[in-house]
C-alpha atoms as a PDB file:
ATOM      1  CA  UNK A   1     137.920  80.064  97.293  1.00  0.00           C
ATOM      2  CA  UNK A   2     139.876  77.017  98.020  1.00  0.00           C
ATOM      3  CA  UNK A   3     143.658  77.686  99.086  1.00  0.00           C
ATOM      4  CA  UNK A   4     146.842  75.913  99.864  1.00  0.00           C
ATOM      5  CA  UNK A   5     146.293  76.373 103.264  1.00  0.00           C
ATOM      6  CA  UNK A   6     142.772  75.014 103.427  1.00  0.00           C
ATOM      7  CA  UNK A   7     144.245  71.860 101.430  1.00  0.00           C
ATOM      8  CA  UNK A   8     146.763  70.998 103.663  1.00  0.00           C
ATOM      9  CA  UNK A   9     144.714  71.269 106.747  1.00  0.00           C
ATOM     10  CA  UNK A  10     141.685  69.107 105.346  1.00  0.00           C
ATOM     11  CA  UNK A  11     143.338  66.826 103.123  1.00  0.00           C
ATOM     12  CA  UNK A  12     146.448  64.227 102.662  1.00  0.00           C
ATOM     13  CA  UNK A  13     147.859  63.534  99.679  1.00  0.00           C
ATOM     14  CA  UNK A  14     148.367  60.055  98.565  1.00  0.00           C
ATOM     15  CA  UNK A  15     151.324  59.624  96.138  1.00  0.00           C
ATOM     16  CA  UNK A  16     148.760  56.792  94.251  1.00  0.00           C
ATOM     17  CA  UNK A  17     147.404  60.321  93.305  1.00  0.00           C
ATOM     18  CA  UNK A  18     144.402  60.855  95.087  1.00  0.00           C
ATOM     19  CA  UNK A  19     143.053  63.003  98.022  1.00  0.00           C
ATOM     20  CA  UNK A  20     142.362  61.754 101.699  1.00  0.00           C
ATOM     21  CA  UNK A  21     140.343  63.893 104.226  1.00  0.00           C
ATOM     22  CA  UNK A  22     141.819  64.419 107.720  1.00  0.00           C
ATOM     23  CA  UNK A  23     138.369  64.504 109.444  1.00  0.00           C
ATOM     24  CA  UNK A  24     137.128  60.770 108.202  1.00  0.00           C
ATOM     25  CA  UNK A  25     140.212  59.673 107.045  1.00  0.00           C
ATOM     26  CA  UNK A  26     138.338  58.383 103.610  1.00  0.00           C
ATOM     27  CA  UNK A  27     139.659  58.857  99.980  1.00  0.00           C
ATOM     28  CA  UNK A  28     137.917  62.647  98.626  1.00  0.00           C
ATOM     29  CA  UNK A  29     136.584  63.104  95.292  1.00  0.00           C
ATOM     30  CA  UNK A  30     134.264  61.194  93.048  1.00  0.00           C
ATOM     31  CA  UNK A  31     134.455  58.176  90.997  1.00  0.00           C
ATOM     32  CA  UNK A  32     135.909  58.509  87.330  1.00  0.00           C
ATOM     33  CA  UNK A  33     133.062  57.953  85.005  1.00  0.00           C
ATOM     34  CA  UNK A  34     132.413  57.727  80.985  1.00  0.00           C
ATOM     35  CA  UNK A  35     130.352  61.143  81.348  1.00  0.00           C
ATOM     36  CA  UNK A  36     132.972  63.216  83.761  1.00  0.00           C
ATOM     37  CA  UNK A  37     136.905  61.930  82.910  1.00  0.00           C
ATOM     38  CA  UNK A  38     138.359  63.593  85.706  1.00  0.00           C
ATOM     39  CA  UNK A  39     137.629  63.008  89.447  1.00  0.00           C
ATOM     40  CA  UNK A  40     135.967  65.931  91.037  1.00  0.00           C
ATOM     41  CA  UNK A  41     135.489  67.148  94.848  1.00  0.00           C
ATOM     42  CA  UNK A  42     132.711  69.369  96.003  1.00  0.00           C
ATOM     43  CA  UNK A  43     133.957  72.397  98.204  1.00  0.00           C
ATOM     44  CA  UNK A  44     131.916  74.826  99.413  1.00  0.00           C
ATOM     45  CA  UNK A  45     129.032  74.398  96.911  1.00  0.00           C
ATOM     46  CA  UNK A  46     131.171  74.076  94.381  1.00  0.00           C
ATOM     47  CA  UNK A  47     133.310  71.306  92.262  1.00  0.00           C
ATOM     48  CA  UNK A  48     137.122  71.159  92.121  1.00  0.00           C
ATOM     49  CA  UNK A  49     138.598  68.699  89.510  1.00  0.00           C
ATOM     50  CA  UNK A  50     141.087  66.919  91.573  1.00  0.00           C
ATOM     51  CA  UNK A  51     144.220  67.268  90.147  1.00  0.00           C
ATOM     52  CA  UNK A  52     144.230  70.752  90.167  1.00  0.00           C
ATOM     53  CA  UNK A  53     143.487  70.300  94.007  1.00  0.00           C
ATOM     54  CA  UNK A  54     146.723  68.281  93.962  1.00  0.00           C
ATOM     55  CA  UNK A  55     148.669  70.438  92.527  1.00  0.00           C
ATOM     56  CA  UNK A  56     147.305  73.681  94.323  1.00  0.00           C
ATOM     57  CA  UNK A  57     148.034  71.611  97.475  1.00  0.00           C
ATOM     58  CA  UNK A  58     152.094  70.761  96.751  1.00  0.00           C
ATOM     59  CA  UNK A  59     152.914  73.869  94.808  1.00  0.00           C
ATOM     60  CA  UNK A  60     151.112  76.410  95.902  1.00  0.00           C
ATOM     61  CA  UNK A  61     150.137  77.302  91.996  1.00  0.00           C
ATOM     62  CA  UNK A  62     147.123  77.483  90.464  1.00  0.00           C
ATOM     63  CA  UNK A  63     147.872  77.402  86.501  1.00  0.00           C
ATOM     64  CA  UNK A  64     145.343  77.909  83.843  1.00  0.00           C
ATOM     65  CA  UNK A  65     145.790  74.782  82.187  1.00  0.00           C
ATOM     66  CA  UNK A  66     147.003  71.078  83.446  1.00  0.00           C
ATOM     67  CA  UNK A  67     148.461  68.663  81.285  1.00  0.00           C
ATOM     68  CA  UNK A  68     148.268  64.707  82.360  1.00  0.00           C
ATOM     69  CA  UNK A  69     151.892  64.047  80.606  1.00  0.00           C
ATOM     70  CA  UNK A  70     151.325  60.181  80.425  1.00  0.00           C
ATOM     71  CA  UNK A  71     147.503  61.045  78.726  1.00  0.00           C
ATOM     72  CA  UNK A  72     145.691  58.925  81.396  1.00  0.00           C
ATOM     73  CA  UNK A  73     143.469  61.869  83.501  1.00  0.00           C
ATOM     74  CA  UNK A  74     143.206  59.500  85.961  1.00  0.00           C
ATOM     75  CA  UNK A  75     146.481  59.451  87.161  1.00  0.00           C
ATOM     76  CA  UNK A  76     146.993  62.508  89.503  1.00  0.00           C
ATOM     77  CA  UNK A  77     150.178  62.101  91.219  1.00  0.00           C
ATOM     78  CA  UNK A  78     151.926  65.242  91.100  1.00  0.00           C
ATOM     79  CA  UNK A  79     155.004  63.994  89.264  1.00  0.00           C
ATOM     80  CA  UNK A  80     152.160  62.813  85.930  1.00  0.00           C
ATOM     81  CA  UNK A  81     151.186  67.093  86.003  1.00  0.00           C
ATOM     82  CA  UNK A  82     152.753  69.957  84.384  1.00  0.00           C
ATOM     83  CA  UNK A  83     151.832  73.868  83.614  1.00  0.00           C
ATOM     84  CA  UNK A  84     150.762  73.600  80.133  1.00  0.00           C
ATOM     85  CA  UNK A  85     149.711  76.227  77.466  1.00  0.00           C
ATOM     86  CA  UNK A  86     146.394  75.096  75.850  1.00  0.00           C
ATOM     87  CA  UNK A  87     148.367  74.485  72.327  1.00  0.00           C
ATOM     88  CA  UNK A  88     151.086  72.065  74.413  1.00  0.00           C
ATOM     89  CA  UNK A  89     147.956  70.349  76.234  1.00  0.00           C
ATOM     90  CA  UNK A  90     146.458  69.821  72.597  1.00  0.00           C
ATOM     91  CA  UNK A  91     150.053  68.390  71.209  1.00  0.00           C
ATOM     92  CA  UNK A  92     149.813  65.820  74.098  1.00  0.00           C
ATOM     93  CA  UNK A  93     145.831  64.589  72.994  1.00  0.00           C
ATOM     94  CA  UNK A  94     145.456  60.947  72.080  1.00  0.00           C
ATOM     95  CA  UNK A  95     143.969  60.206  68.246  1.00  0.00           C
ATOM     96  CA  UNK A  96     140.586  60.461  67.825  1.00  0.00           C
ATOM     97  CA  UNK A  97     138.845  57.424  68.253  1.00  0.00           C
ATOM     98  CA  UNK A  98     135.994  58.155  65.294  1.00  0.00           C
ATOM     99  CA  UNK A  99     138.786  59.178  62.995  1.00  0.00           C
ATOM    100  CA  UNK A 100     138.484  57.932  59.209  1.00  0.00           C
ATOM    101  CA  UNK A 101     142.317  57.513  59.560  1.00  0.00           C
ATOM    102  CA  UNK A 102     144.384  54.685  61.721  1.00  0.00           C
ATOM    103  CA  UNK A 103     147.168  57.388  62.716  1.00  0.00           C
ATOM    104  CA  UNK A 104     147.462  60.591  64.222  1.00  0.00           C
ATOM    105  CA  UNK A 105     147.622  64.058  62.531  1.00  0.00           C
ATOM    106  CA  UNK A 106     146.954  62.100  58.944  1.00  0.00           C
ATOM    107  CA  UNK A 107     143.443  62.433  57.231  1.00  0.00           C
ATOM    108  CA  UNK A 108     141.977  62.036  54.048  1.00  0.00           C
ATOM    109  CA  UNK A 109     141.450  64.943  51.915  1.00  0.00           C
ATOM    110  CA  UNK A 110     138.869  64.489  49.289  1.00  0.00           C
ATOM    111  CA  UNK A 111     139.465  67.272  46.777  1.00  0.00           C
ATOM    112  CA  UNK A 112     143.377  65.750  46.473  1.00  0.00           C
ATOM    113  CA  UNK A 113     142.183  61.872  47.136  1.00  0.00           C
ATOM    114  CA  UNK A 114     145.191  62.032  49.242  1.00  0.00           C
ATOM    115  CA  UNK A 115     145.976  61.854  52.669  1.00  0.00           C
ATOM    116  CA  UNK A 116     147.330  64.377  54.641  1.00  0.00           C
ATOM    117  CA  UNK A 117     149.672  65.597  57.433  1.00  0.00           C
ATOM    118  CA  UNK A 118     148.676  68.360  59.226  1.00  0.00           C
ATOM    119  CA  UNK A 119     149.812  69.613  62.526  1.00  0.00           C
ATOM    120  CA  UNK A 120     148.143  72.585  64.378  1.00  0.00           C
ATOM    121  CA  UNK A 121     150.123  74.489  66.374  1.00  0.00           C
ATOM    122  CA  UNK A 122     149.018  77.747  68.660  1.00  0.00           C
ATOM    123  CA  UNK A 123     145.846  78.156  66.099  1.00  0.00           C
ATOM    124  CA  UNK A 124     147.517  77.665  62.654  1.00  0.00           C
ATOM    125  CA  UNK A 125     147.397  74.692  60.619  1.00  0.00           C
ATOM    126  CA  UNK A 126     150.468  73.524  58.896  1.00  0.00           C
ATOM    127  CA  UNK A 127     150.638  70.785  56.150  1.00  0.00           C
ATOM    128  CA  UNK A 128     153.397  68.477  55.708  1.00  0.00           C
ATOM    129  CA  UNK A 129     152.306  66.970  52.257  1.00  0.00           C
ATOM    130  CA  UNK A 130     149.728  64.858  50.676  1.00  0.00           C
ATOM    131  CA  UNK A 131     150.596  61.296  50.127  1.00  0.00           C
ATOM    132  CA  UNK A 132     148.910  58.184  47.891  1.00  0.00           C
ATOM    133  CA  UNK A 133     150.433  55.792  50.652  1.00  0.00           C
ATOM    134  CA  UNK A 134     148.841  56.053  54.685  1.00  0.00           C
ATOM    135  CA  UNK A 135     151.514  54.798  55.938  1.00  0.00           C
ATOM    136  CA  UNK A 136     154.244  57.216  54.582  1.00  0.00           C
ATOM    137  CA  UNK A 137     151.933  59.859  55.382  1.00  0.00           C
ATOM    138  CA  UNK A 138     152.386  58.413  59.181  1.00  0.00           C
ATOM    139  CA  UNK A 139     156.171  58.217  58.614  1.00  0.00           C
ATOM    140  CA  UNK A 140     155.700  62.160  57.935  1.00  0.00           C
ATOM    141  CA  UNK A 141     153.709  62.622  60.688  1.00  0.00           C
ATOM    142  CA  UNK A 142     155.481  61.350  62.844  1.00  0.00           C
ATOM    143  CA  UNK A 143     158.865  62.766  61.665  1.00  0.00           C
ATOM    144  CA  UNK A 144     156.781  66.494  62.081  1.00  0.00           C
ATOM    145  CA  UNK A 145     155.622  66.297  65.987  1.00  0.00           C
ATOM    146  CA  UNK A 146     158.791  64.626  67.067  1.00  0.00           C
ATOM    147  CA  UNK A 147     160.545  68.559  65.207  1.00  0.00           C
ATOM    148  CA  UNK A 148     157.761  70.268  66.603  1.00  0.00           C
ATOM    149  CA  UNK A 149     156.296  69.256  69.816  1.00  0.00           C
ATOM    150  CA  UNK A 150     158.655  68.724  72.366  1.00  0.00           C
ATOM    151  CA  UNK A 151     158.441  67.468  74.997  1.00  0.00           C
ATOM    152  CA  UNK A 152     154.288  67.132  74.624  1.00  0.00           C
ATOM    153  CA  UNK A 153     154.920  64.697  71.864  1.00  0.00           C
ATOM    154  CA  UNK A 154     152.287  61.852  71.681  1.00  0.00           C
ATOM    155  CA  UNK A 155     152.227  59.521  68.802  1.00  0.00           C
ATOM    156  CA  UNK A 156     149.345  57.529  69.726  1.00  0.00           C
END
């Protein structure tokens, strides 16, 4: 098992966010690709994701979850992580990409031919309304996770 102590005498961190290794004096980890989002670092037969190394390394804590506040899972300088629960490190997900909707937490709801707000939060769906108009179902939306999700609010 990797430890703080095994970190710090192997590796330097570089506040750009990445790993360097004492012994070769070369950046650690693997290249970020559309298959793997996070960069990853074989140990001992097995691989690390990076940031967690990172934050292992300057805290000494090794959480069960890790949330990238700024989104981008690239960027692993310590001050972009935070000890998350899973339902605050789902708050803090981008929009879907393949979504039949422009805007987050709105989707259309065929039975209703409406669309509508819903926020989940710790495993429980709550709806905010249905609306004719997208973009007042956005207003709602967005008026809901900036009550409800703190400081792991993401609109986009």
């Amino acid at each position: 098992m990797v430890t703080q102590e095994y970190l710090k005498e192997h590796f330097l961190y570089a506040p750009e966010g990445f790993l360097i290794r004492k012994k070769t004096g070369k950046r650690a980890g693997s290249k970020i690709t559309n298959l793997h989002r996070y960069s990853r670092i074989n140990l001992f037969g097995r691989q690390y994701f990076v940031h967690r190394l990172i934050f292992l390394m300057l805290t000494g804590e090794v959480p069960t979850i890790l949330d990238h506040i700024n989104g981008d899972c690239a960027d692993n300088r310590i001050e972009n992580l935070r000890v998350a629960t899973q339902n605050q490190n789902c708050l803090n997900r981008r929009h879907h990409r393949n979504s039949a909707s422009p805007y987050k937490n709105v989707w259309w709801h065929k039975a209703t031919q409406k669309w509508c707000v819903r926020i989940t939060m710790n495993g429980v769906s709550k709806v905010f309304g249905y609306f004719d108009d997208i973009e007042f179902a956005d207003l709602v939306a967005v008026e809901a996770r900036e009550k409800f999700c703190g400081s792991f609010l993401r609109h986009a």
